[in-house]
Protein backbone atom coordinates (compact mmCIF):
# COMPACT_ATOMS: atom_id res chain seq x y z
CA UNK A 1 27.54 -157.67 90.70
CA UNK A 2 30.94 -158.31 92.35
CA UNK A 3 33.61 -155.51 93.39
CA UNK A 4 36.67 -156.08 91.05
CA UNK A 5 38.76 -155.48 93.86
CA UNK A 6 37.60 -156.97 97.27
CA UNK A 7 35.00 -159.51 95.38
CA UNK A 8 32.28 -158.05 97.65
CA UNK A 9 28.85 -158.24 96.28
CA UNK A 10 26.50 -155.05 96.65
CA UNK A 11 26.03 -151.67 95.36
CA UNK A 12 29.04 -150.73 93.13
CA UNK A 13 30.64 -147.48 91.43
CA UNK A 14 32.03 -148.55 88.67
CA UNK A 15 33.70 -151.69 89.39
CA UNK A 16 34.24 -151.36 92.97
CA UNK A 17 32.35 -151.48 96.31
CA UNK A 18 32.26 -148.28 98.25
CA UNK A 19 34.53 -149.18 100.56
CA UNK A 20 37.32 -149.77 97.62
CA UNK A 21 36.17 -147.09 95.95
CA UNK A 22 36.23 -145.14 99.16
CA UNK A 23 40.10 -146.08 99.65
CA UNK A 24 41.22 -145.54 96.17
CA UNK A 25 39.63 -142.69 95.07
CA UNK A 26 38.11 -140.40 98.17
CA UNK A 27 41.10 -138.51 100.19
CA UNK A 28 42.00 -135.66 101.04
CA UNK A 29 45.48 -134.23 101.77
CA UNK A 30 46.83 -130.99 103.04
CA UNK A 31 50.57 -129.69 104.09
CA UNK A 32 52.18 -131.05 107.43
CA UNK A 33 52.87 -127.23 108.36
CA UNK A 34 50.19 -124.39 106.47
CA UNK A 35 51.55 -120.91 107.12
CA UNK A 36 49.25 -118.57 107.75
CA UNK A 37 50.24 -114.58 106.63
CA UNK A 38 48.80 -111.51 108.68
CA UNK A 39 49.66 -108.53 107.97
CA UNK A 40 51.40 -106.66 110.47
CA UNK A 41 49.79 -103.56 110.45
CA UNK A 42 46.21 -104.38 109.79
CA UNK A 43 46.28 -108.16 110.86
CA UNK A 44 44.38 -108.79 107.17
CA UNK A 45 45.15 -112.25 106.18
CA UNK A 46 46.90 -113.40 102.70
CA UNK A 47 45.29 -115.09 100.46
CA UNK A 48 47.19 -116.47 97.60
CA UNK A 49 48.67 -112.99 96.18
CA UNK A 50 45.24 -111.25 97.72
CA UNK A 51 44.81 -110.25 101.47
CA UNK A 52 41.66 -109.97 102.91
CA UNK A 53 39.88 -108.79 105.92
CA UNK A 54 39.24 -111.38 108.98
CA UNK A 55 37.47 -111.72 112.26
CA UNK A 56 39.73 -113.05 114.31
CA UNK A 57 42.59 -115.66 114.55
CA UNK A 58 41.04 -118.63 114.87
CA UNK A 59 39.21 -117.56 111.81
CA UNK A 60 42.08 -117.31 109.80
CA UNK A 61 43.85 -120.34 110.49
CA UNK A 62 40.70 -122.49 110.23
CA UNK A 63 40.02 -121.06 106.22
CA UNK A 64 44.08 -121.36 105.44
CA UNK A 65 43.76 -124.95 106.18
CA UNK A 66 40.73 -125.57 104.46
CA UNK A 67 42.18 -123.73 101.21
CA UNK A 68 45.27 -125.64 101.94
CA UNK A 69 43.23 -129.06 101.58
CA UNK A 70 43.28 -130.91 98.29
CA UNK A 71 40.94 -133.34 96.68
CA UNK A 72 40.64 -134.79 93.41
CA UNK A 73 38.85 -133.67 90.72
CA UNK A 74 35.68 -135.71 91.03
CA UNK A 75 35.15 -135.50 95.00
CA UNK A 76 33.83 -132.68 96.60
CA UNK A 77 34.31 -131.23 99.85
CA UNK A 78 30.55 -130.71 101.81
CA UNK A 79 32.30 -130.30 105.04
CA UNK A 80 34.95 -128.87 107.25
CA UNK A 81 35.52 -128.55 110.80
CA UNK A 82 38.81 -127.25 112.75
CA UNK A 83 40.00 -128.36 116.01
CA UNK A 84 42.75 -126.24 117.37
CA UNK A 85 45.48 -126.78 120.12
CA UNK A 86 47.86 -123.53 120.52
CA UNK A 87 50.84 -125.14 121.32
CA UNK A 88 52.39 -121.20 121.40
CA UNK A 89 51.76 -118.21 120.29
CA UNK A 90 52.97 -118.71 116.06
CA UNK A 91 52.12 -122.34 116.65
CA UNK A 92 48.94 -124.43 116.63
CA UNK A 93 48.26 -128.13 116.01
CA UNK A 94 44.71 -129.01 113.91
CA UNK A 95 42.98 -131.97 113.55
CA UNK A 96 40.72 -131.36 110.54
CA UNK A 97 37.29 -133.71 110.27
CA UNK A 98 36.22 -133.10 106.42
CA UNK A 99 33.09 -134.76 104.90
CA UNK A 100 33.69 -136.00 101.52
CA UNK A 101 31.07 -136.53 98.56
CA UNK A 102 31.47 -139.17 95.49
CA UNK A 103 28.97 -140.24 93.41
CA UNK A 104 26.06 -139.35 96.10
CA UNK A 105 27.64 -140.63 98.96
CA UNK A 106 29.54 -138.95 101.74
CA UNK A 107 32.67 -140.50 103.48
CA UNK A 108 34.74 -138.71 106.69
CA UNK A 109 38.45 -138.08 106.78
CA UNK A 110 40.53 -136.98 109.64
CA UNK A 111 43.97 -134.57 108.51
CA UNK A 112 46.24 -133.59 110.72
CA UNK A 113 48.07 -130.51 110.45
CA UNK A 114 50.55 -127.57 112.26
CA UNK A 115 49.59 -124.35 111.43
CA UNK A 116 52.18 -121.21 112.09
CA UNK A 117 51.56 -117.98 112.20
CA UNK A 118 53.72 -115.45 110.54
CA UNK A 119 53.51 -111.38 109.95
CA UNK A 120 54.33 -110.06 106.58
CA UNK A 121 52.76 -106.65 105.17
CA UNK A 122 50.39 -105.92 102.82
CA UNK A 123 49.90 -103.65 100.07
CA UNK A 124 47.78 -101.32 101.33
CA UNK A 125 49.35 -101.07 104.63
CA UNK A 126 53.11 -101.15 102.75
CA UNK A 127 51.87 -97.48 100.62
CA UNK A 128 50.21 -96.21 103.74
CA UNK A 129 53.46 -96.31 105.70
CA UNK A 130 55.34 -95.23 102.66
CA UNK A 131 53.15 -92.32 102.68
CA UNK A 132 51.78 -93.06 99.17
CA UNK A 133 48.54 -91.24 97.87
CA UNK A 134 47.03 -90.20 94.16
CA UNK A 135 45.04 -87.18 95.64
CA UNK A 136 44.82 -84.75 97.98
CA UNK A 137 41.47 -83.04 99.77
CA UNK A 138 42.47 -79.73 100.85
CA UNK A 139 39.94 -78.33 103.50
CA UNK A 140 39.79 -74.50 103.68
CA UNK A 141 37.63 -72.07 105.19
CA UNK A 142 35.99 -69.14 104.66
CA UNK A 143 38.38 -66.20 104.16
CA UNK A 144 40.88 -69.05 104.00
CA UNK A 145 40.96 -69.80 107.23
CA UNK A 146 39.49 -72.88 108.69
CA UNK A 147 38.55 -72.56 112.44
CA UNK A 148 39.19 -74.89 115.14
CA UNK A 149 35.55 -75.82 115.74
CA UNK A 150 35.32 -76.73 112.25
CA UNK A 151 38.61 -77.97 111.99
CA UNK A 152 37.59 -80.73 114.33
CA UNK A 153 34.44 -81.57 113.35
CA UNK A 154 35.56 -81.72 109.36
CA UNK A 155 38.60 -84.02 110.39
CA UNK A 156 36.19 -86.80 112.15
CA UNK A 157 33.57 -86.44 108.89
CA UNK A 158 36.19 -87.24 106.91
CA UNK A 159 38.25 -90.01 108.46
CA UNK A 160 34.90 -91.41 109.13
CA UNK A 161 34.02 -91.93 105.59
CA UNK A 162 37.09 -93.12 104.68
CA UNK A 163 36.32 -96.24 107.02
CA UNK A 164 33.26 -96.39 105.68
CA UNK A 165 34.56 -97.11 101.91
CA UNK A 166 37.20 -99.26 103.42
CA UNK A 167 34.88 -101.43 104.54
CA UNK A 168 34.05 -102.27 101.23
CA UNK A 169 37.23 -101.98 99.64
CA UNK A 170 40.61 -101.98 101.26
CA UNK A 171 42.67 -99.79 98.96
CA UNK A 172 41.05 -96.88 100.36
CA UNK A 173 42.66 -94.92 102.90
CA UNK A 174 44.49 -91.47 104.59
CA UNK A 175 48.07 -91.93 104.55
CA UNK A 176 48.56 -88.23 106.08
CA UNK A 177 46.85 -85.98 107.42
CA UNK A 178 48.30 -82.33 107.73
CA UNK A 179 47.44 -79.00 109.62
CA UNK A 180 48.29 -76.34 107.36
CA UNK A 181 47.75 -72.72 107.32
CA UNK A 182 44.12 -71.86 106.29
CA UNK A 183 43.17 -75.67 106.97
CA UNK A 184 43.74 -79.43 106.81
CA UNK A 185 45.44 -81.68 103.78
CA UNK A 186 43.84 -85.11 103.89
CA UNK A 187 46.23 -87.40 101.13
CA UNK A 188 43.85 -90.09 99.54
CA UNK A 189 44.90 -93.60 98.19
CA UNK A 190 42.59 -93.25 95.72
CA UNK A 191 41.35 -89.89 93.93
CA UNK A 192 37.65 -91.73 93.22
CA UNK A 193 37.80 -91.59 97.42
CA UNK A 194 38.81 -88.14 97.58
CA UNK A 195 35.96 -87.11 95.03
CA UNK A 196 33.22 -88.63 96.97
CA UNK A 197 33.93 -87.56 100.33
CA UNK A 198 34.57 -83.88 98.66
CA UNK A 199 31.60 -84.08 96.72
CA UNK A 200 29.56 -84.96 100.20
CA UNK A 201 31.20 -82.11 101.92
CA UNK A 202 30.37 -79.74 99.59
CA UNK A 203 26.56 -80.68 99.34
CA UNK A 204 26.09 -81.10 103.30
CA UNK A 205 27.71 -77.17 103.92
CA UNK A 206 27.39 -75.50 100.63
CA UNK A 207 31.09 -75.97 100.42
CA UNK A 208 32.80 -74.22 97.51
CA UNK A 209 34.08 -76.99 95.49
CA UNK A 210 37.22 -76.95 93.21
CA UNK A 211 39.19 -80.07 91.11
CA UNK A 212 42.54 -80.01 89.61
CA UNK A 213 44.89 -82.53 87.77
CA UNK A 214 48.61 -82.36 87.32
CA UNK A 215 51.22 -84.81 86.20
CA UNK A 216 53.63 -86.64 89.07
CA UNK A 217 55.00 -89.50 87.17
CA UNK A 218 54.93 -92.12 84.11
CA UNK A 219 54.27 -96.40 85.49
CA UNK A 220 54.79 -98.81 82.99
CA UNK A 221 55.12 -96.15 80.01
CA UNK A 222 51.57 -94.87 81.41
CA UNK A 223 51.67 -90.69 82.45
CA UNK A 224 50.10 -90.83 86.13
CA UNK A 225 48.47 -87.84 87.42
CA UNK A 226 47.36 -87.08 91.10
CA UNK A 227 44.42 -84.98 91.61
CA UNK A 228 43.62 -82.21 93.94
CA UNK A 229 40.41 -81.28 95.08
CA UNK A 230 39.76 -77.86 96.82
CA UNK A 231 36.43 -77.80 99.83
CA UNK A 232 36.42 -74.18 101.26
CA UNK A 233 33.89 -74.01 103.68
CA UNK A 234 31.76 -71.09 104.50
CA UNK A 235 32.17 -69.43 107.38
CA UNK A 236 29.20 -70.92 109.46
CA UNK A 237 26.67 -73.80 109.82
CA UNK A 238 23.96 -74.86 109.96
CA UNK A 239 21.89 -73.54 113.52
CA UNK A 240 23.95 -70.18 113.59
CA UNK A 241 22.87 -66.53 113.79
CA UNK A 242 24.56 -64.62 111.16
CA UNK A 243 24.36 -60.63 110.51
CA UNK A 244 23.68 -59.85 107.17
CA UNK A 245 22.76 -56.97 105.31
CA UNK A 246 21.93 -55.37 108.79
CA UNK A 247 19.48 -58.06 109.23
CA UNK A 248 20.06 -61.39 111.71
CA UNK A 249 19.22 -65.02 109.97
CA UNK A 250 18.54 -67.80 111.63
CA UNK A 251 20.54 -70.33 109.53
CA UNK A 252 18.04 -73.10 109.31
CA UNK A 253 19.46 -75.62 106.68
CA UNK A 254 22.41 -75.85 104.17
CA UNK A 255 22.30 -78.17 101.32
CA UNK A 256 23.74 -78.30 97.39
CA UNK A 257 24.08 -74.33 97.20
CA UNK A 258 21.08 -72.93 98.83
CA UNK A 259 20.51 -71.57 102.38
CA UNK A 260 17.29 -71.29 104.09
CA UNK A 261 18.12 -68.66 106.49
CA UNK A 262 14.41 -67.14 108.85
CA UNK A 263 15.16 -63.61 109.31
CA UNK A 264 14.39 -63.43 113.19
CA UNK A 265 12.79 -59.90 113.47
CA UNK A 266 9.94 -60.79 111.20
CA UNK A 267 10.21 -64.80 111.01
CA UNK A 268 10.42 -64.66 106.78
CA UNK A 269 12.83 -67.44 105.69
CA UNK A 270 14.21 -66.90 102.38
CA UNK A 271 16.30 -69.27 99.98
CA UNK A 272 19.67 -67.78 99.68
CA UNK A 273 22.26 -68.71 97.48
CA UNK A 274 25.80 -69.07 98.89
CA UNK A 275 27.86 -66.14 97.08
CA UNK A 276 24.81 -64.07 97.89
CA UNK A 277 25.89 -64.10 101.56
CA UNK A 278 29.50 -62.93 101.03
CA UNK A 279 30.29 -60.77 103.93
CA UNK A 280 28.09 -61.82 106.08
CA UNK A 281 29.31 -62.43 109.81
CA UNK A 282 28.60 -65.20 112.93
CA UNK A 283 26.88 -63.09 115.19
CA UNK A 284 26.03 -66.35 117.45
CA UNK A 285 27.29 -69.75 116.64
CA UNK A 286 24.55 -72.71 117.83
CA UNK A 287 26.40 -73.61 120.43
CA UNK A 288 26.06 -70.14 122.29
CA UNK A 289 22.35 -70.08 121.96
CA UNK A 290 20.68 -69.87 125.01
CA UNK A 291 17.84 -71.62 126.91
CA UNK A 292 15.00 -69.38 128.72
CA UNK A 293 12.48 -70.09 130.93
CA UNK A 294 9.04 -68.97 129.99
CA UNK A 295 7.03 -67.20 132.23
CA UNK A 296 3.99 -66.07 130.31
CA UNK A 297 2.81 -66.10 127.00
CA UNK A 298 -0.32 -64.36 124.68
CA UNK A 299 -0.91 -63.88 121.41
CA UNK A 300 1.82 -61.70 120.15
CA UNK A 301 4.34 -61.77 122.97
CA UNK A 302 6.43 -64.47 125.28
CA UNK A 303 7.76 -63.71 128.83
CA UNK A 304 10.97 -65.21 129.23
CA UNK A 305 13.76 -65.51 132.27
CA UNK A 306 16.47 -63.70 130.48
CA UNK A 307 19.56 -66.88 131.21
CA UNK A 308 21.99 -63.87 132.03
CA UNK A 309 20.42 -61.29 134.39
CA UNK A 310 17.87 -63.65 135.24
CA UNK A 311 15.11 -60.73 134.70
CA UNK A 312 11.85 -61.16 132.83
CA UNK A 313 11.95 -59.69 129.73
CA UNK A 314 9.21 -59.70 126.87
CA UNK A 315 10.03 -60.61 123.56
CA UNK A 316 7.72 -60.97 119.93
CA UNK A 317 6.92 -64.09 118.96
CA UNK A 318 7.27 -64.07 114.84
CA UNK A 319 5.32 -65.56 112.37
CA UNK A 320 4.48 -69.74 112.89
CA UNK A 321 6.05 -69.20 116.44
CA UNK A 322 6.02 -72.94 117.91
CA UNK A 323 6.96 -73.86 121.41
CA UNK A 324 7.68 -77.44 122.81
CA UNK A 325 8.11 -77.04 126.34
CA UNK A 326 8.91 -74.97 129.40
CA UNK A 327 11.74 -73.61 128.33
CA UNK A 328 12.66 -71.66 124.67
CA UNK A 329 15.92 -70.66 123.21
CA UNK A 330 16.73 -66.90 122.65
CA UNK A 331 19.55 -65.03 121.43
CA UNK A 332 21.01 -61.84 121.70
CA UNK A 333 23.06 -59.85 119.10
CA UNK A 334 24.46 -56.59 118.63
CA UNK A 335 20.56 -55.60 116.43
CA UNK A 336 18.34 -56.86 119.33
CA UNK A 337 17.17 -59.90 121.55
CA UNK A 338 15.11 -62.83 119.50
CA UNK A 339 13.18 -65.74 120.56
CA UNK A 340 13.89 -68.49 118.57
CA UNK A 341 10.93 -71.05 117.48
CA UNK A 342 11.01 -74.58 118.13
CA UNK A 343 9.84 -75.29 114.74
CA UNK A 344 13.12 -73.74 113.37
């Protein structure tokens, strides 16, 4: 069999040797200049009308040239590799070595190409500066007011989330965050956001939980409603000492509604639902607890370096008393002094 073309006898395709069929058929072509889009905000990277998270420059250039590179129908591309000269900082020169497939065979092509960079701004980023949200997470506290303590911790928990959605999709974010009286306003792209990182609140501090719609506009003859969700959060956490019912509790654990609170006189823990403990007051947050050396210890009773007069004092051990080392927190409140078990 002889190539058509050159007259070359061997293994055709179709009429023609591989090396015709090689020149007529098997290219590739790309732009002399590819402009590359980041976003100026976010540094994302456009994508045809999309924009999309990546790693770093270099990155981004090298996959806008290979989308940038045509080939006919019947040839695929198996592969691509970028070399890169910055000849400034918006300008770098590529030489491009792409390995071609056609009717099981592979050929190499060399492009050349000048890449630029230029900044535009995406959507996201475009209704973050402008502000733009569809609901808003209003963090209260007990008594409607939200302490600083809390304050700061709630603020991190939340913005933390949000980049932890983002991650997986880029339309969520904060656009504002504001200190208001009784609290903080976080304002949500997205109210399917909002709901989840309410509904996690609420179930990792017994938060009272509250959702509301109302109407802000009509798009594209379509009413469009915002949503507002309501976390009030009680008035202490988890590893507290709160007076109640002229008892102190130990606040052991806080989850979906319940309370396991170990009264520290007698070491009973009870389940306690949250509106059950309405009126009850911090009478030592977990930070304040205190750590005492031990000195002796029997069957009933522990001997412990009181951490403020630094005199022994002897205090009852309660029921499953466990101790891990030398020293053992206590507590004191206006009802009495408590040791406080290790197992707690």
């Amino acid at each position: 069999m002889f190539c058509v073309e050159c007259g070359k006898e061997g293994e055709l395709i179709g009429p023609l040797c591989l090396e015709c069929h090689a020149k007529k058929h098997v290219h590739a072509s790309v732009p002399e200049f590819v402009d590359v889009v980041f976003c100026a905000h976010c540094s994302s990277l456009k994508v045809g009308d999309k924009w999309e998270d990546v790693g770093s420059v270099k990155e981004a250039v090298e996959q806008s040239l290979m989308r940038a590179t045509t080939v006919p129908k019947d040839v695929s591309m198996e592969g691509f590799q970028v070399r890169l000269t910055a000849k400034d900082e918006k300008t770098y020169d590529a030489v491009m070595d792409a390995v071609l497939a056609s009717h099981g065979h592979e050929f190499h092509r060399t492009l050349t190409a000048t890449a630029r960079i230029k900044r535009g701004v995406c959507g996201e980023c475009s209704k973050q500066k402008g502000s733009y949200f569809e609901a808003t997470l209003q963090l209260r506290g007990d008594a409607r007011v939200l302490n600083r303590d809390n304050e700061d911790e709630m603020r991190q928990r939340v913005l933390d989330k949000v980049a932890a959605l983002r991650a997986n999709s880029r339309g969520v974010f904060v656009s504002k965050v504001e200190r208001v009286r009784g609290g903080l306003d976080f304002y949500f792209s997205t109210a399917q956001a909002a709901r989840i990182v309410a509904r996690e609140l609420q179930g990792l501090r017994c938060a009272e939980y509250k959702e509301s719609t109302s109407l802000w506009g009509v798009r594209d003859g379509r009413d469009m409603y915002r949503v507002t969700f309501l976390v009030r959060l009680p008035s202490f956490n988890q590893g507290d000492v709160i007076s109640f019912d002229s008892k102190d509790w130990y606040v052991k654990s806080m989850s979906k509604g319940l309370v396991r609170c170990i009264q520290l006189a007698s070491g009973e823990e009870q389940h306690m639902r949250l509106r059950d403990l309405e009126g009850c007051k911090v009478s030592c947050p977990s930070a304040d607890l205190k750590e005492a050396v031990v000195l002796m210890e029997g069957d009933a009773e522990i001997q412990v370096l009181d951490p403020v007069t630094m005199s022994p004092i002897d205090l009852r051990k309660t029921k499953g008393f466990v101790r891990n080392g030398d020293q053992i927190r206590v507590v004191k409140t206006n009802l009495g002094t408590y040791v406080l078990s290790d197992g707690w």
